[in-house]
Protein backbone atom coordinates (compact mmCIF):
# COMPACT_ATOMS: atom_id res chain seq x y z
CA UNK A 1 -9.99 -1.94 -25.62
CA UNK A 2 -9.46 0.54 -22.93
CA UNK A 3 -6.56 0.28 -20.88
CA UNK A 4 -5.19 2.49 -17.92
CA UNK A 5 -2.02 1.74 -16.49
CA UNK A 6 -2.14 0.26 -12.50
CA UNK A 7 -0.63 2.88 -10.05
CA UNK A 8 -1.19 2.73 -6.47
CA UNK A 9 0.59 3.15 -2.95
CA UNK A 10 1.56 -0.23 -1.14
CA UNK A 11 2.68 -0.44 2.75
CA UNK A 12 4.38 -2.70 4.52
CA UNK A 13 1.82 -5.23 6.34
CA UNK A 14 3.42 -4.39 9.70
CA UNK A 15 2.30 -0.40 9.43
CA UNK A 16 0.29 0.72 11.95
CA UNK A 17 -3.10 2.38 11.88
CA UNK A 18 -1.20 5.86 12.33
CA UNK A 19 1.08 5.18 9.83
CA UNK A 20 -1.27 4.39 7.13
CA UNK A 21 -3.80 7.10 8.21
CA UNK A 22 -1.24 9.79 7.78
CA UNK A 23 -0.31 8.80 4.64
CA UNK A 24 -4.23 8.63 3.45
CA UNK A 25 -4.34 12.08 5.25
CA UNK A 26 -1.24 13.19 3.13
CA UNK A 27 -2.33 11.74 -0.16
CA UNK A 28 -6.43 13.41 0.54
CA UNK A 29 -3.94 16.37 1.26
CA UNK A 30 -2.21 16.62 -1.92
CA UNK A 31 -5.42 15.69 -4.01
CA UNK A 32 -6.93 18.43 -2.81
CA UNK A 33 -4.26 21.25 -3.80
CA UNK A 34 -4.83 23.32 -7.34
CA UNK A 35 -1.61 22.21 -8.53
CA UNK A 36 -3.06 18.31 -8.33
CA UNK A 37 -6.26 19.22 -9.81
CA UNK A 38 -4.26 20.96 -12.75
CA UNK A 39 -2.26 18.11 -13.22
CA UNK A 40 -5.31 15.63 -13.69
CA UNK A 41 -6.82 17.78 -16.27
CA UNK A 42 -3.84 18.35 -18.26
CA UNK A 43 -3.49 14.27 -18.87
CA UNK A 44 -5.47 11.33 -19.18
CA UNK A 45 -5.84 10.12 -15.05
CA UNK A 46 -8.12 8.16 -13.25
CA UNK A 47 -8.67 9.65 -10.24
CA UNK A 48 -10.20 7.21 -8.16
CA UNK A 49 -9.10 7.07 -4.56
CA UNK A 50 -9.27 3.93 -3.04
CA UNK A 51 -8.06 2.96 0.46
CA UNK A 52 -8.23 -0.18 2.43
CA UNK A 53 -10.26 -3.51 1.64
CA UNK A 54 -11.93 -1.40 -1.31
CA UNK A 55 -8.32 -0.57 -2.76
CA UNK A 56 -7.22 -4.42 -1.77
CA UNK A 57 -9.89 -5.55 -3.45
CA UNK A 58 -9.68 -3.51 -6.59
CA UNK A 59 -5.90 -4.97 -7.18
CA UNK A 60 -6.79 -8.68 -6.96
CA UNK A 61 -9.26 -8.10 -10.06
CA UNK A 62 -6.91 -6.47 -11.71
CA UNK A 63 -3.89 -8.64 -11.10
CA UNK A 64 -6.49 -11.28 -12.61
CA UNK A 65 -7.51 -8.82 -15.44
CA UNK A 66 -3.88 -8.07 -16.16
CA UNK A 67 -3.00 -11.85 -16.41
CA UNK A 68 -5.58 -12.64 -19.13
CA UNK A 69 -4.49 -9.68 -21.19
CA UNK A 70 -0.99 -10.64 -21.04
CA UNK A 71 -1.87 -14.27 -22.16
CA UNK A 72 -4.34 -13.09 -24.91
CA UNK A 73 -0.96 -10.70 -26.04
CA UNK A 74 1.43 -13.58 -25.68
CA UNK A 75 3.04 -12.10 -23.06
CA UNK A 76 2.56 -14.68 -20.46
CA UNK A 77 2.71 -18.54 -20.69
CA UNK A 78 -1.17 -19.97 -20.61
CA UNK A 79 0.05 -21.82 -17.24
CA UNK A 80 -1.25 -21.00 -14.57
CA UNK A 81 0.91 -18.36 -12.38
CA UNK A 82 1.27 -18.20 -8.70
CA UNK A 83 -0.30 -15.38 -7.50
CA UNK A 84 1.45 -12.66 -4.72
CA UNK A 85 0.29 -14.90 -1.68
CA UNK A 86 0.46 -18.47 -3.17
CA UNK A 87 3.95 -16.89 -3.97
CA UNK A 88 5.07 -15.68 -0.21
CA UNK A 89 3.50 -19.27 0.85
CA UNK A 90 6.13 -21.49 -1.74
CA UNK A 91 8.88 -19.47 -0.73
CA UNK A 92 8.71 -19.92 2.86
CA UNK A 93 8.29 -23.50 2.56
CA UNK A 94 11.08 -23.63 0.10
CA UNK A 95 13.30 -21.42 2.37
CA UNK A 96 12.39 -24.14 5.52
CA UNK A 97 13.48 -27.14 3.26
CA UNK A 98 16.71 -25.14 1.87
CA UNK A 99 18.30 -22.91 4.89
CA UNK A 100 20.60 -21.38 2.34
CA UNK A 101 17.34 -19.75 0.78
CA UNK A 102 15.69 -20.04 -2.53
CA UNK A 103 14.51 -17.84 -5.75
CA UNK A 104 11.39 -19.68 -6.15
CA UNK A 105 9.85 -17.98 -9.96
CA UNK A 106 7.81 -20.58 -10.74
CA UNK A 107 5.01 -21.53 -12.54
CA UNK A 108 3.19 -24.32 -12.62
CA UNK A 109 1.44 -26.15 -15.08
C-alpha cells in the first residue's frame, strides 16, 4: 500500500475572491523559490497543487479513501460516519432544538 499523508490549506467559506487569490498567489510564490524546490527533493512530497473545485474535489475522495482504510485498520467503527456537511447540518438542527448548544459526535448506525 502506498500512503501519503493529507496536507492542504482550508479558508473560511466567507473569504473573498481577493483573499483566496492572494493566498494562491503567495503559495505559487513560495513554490516557486529554490529553497522550496530544495526542500521537495530532500523528502518524500507530493507536490501537486490543487486549488478550487479541483482541490475540493480531491478531499471528498480522500475523506472517503481515508474512512475505508481506517475501518480495514480497526481504527474506525464499520458504522457509517457523518461526513463534514451532514455534520454542520445535525448540529444546527441540534443547536435550534437545544438553545444552550450541543456537541453532536455522532455516528449512526
Amino acid at each position: 500500500m502506498e500512503y501519503l499523508m493529507l496536507r492542504g490549506i482550508f479558508m473560511s467559506p466567507k473569504a473573498t475572491k481577493d483573499q483566496v487569490e492572494y493566498y494562491i498567489d503567495l503559495f505559487k510564490k513560495v513554490r516557486a523559490t529554490p529553497e522550496w524546490q530544495d526542500f521537495m527533493k530532500s523528502g518524500a512530497f507530493n507536490t501537486t497543487f490543487l486549488t478550487g473545485a479541483d482541490y475540493a474535489k480531491w478531499v471528498e475522495a480522500e475523506e472517503k479513501r481515508h474512512e475505508v482504510l481506517m475501518k480495514e485498520a480497526g481504527f474506525l467503527s464499520p458504522r457509517k460516519l457523518i461526513t463534514r456537511s451532514e455534520r454542520g447540518r445535525t448540529r444546527n438542527a441540534a443547536a435550534a432544538s437545544n438553545p444552550r448548544g450541543c456537541d453532536s459526535r455522532m455516528e449512526f448506525p
